[in-house]
C-alpha atoms as a PDB file:
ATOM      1  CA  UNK A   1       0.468 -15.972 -15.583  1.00  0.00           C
ATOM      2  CA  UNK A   2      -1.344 -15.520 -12.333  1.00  0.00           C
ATOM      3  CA  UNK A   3      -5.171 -15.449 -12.481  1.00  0.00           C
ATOM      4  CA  UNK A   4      -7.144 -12.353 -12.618  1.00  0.00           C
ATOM      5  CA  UNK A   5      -9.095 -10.642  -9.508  1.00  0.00           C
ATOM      6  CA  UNK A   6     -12.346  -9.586  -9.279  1.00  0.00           C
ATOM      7  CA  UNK A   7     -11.686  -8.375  -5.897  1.00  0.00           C
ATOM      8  CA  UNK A   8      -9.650  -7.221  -2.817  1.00  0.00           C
ATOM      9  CA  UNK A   9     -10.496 -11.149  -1.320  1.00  0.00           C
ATOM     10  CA  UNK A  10      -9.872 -12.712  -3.808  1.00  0.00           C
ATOM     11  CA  UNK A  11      -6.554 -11.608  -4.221  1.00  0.00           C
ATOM     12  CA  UNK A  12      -5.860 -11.957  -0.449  1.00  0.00           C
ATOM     13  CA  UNK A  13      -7.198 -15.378  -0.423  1.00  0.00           C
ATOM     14  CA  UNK A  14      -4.683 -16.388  -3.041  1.00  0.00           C
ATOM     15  CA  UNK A  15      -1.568 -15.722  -0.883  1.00  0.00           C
ATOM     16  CA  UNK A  16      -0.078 -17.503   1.543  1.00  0.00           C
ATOM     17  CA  UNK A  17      -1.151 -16.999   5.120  1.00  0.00           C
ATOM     18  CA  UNK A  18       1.462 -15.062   6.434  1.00  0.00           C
ATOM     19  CA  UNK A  19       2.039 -12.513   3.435  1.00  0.00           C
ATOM     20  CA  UNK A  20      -1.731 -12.462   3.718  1.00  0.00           C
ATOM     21  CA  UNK A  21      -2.119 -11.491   7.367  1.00  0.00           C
ATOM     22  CA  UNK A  22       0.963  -8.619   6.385  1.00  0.00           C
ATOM     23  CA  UNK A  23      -1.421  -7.469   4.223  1.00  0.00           C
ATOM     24  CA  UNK A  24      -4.222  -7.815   5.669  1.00  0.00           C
ATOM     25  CA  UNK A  25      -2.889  -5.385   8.930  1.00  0.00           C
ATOM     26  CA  UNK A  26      -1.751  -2.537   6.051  1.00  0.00           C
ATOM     27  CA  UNK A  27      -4.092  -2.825   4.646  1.00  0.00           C
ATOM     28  CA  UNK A  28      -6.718  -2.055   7.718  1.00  0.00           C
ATOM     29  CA  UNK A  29      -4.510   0.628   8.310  1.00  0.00           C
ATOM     30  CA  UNK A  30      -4.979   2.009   5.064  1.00  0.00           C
ATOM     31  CA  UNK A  31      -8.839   1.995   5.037  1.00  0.00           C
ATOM     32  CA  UNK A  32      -8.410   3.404   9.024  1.00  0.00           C
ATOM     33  CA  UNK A  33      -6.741   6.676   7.431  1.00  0.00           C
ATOM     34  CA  UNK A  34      -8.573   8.751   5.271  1.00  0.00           C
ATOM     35  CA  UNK A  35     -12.468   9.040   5.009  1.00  0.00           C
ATOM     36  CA  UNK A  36     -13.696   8.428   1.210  1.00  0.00           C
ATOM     37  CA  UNK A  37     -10.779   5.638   0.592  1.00  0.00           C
ATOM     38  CA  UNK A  38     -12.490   3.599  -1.897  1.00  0.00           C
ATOM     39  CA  UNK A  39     -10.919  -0.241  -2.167  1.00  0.00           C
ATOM     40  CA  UNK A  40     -10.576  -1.439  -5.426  1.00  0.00           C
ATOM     41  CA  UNK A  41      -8.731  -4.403  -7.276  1.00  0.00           C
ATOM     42  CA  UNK A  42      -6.314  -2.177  -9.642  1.00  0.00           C
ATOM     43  CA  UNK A  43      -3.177  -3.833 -12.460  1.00  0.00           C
ATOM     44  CA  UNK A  44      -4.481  -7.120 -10.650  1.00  0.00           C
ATOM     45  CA  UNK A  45      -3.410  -5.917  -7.160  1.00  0.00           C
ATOM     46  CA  UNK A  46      -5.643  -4.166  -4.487  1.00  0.00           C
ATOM     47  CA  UNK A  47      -5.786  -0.176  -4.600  1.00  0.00           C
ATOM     48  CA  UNK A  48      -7.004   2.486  -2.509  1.00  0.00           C
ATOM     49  CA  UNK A  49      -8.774   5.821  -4.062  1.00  0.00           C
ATOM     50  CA  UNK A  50     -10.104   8.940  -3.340  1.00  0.00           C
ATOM     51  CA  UNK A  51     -12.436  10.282  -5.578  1.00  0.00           C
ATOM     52  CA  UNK A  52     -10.976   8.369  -8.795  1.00  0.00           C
ATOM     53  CA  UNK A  53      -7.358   9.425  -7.660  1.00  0.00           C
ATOM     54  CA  UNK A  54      -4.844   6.639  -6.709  1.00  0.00           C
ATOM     55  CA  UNK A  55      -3.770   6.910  -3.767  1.00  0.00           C
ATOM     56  CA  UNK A  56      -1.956   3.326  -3.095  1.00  0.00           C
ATOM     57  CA  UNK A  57      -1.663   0.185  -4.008  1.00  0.00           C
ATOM     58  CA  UNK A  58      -0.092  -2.906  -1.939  1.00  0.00           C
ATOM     59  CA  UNK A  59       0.734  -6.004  -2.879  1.00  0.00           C
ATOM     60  CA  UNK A  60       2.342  -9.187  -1.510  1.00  0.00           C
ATOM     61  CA  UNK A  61       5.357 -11.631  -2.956  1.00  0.00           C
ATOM     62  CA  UNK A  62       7.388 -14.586  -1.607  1.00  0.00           C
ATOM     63  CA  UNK A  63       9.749 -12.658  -0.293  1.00  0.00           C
ATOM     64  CA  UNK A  64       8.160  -9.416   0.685  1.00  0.00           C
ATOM     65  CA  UNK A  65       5.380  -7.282   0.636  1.00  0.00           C
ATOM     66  CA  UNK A  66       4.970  -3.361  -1.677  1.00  0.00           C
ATOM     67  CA  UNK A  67       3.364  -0.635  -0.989  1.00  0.00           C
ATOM     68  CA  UNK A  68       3.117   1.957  -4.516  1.00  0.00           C
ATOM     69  CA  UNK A  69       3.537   4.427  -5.032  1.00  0.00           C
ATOM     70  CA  UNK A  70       6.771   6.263  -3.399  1.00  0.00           C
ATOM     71  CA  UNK A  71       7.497   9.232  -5.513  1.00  0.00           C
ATOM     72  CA  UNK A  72      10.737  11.247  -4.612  1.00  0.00           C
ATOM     73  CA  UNK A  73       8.409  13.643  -2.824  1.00  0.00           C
ATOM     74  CA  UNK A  74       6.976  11.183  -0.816  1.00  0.00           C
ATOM     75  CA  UNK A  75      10.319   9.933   0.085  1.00  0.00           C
ATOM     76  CA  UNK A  76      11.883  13.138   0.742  1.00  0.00           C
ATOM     77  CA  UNK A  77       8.834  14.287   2.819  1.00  0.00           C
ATOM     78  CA  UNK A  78       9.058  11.453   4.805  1.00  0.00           C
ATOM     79  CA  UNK A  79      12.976  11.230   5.105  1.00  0.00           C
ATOM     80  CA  UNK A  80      14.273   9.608   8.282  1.00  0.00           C
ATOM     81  CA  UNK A  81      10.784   7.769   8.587  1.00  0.00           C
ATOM     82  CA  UNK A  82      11.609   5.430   5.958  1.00  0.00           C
ATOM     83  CA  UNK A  83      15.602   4.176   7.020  1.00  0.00           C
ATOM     84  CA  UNK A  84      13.821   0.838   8.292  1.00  0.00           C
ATOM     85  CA  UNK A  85      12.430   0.491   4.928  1.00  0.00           C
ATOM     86  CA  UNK A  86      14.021  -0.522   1.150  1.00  0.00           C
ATOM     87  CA  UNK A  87      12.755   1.529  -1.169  1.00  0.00           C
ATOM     88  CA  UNK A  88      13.794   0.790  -4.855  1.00  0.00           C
ATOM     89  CA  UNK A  89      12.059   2.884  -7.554  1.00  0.00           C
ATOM     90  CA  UNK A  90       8.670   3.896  -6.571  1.00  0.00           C
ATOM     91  CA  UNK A  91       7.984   0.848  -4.256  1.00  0.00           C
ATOM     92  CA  UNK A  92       8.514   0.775  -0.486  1.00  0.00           C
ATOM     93  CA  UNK A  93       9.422  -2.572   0.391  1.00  0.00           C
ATOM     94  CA  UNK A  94       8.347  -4.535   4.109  1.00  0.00           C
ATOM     95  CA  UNK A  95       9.032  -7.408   5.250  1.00  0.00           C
ATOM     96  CA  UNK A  96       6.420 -10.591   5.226  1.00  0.00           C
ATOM     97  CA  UNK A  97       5.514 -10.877   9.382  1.00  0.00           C
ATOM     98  CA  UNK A  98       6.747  -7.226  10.055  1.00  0.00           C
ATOM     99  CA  UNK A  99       3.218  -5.033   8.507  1.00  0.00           C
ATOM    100  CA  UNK A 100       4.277  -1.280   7.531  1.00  0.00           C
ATOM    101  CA  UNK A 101       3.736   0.833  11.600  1.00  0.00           C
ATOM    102  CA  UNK A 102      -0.286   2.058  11.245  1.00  0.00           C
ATOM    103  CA  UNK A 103       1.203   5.666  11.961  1.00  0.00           C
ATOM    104  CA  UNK A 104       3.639   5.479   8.862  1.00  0.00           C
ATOM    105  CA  UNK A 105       0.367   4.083   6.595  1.00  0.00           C
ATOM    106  CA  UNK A 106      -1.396   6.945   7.600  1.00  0.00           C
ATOM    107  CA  UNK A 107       1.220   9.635   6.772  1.00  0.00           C
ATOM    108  CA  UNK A 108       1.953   7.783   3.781  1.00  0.00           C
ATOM    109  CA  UNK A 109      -2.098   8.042   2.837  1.00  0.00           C
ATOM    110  CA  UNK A 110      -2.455  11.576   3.954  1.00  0.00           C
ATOM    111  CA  UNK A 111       0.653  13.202   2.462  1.00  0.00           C
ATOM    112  CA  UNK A 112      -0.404  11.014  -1.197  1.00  0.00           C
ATOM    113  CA  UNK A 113      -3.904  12.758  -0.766  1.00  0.00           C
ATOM    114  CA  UNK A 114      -2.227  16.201  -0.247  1.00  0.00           C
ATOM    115  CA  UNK A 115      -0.542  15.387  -3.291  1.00  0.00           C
ATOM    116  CA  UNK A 116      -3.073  14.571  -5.218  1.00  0.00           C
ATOM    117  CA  UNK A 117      -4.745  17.136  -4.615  1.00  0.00           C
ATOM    118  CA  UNK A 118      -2.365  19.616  -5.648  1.00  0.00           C
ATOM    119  CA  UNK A 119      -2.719  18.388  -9.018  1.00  0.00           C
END
């Protein structure tokens, strides 16, 4: 079982360096996005909020790095933006070396706060 994380460091410290750099450049692009994104550590993986409302998470593997969730909204909202991408079930899958484009993090962030918010 891998050990628990108390926060967003810790968990980047325990990858390898190049999943970690990935993540570390979505990651800045995530914070870069909205005003109010808090940074938390989340089911053991780091997590972005708004007010107490997931808005991502992200995560990094051997073979690839996540970013959760997709919903079919998302992905239909998004369409064509996402043919680079594999998306299977509510993850959007990237490639370690190759961090998500900071312009597709942010409309990924800003159309999960719309809707959030329409909740």
């Amino acid at each position: 079982m891998r050990e628990k994380f108390a926060t967003v460091k810790d968990y980047l410290n325990s990858l390898e360096p190049e999943v970690r750099k990935t993540l570390q450049a979505v990651r800045k692009s995530i914070i870069s996005s909205s005003k109010g994104i808090d940074e938390v550590i989340s089911y053991n993986i780091p997590g972005y909020k708004i007010e107490g409302k997931a808005v991502v998470y992200i995560a990094g593997f051997k073979n690839h790095c996540s970013l959760y969730p997709m919903t079919k909204n998302l992905v239909n909202s998004l369409g064509s933006k996402l043919d680079k991408f594999t998306i299977k079930g509510s993850t959007l899958q990237y490639e370690i070396g190759k961090p998500l484009p900071p312009a597709l993090v942010k409309m990924i962030v800003n159309e999960r706060i719309k809707m959030l918010k329409l909740k």
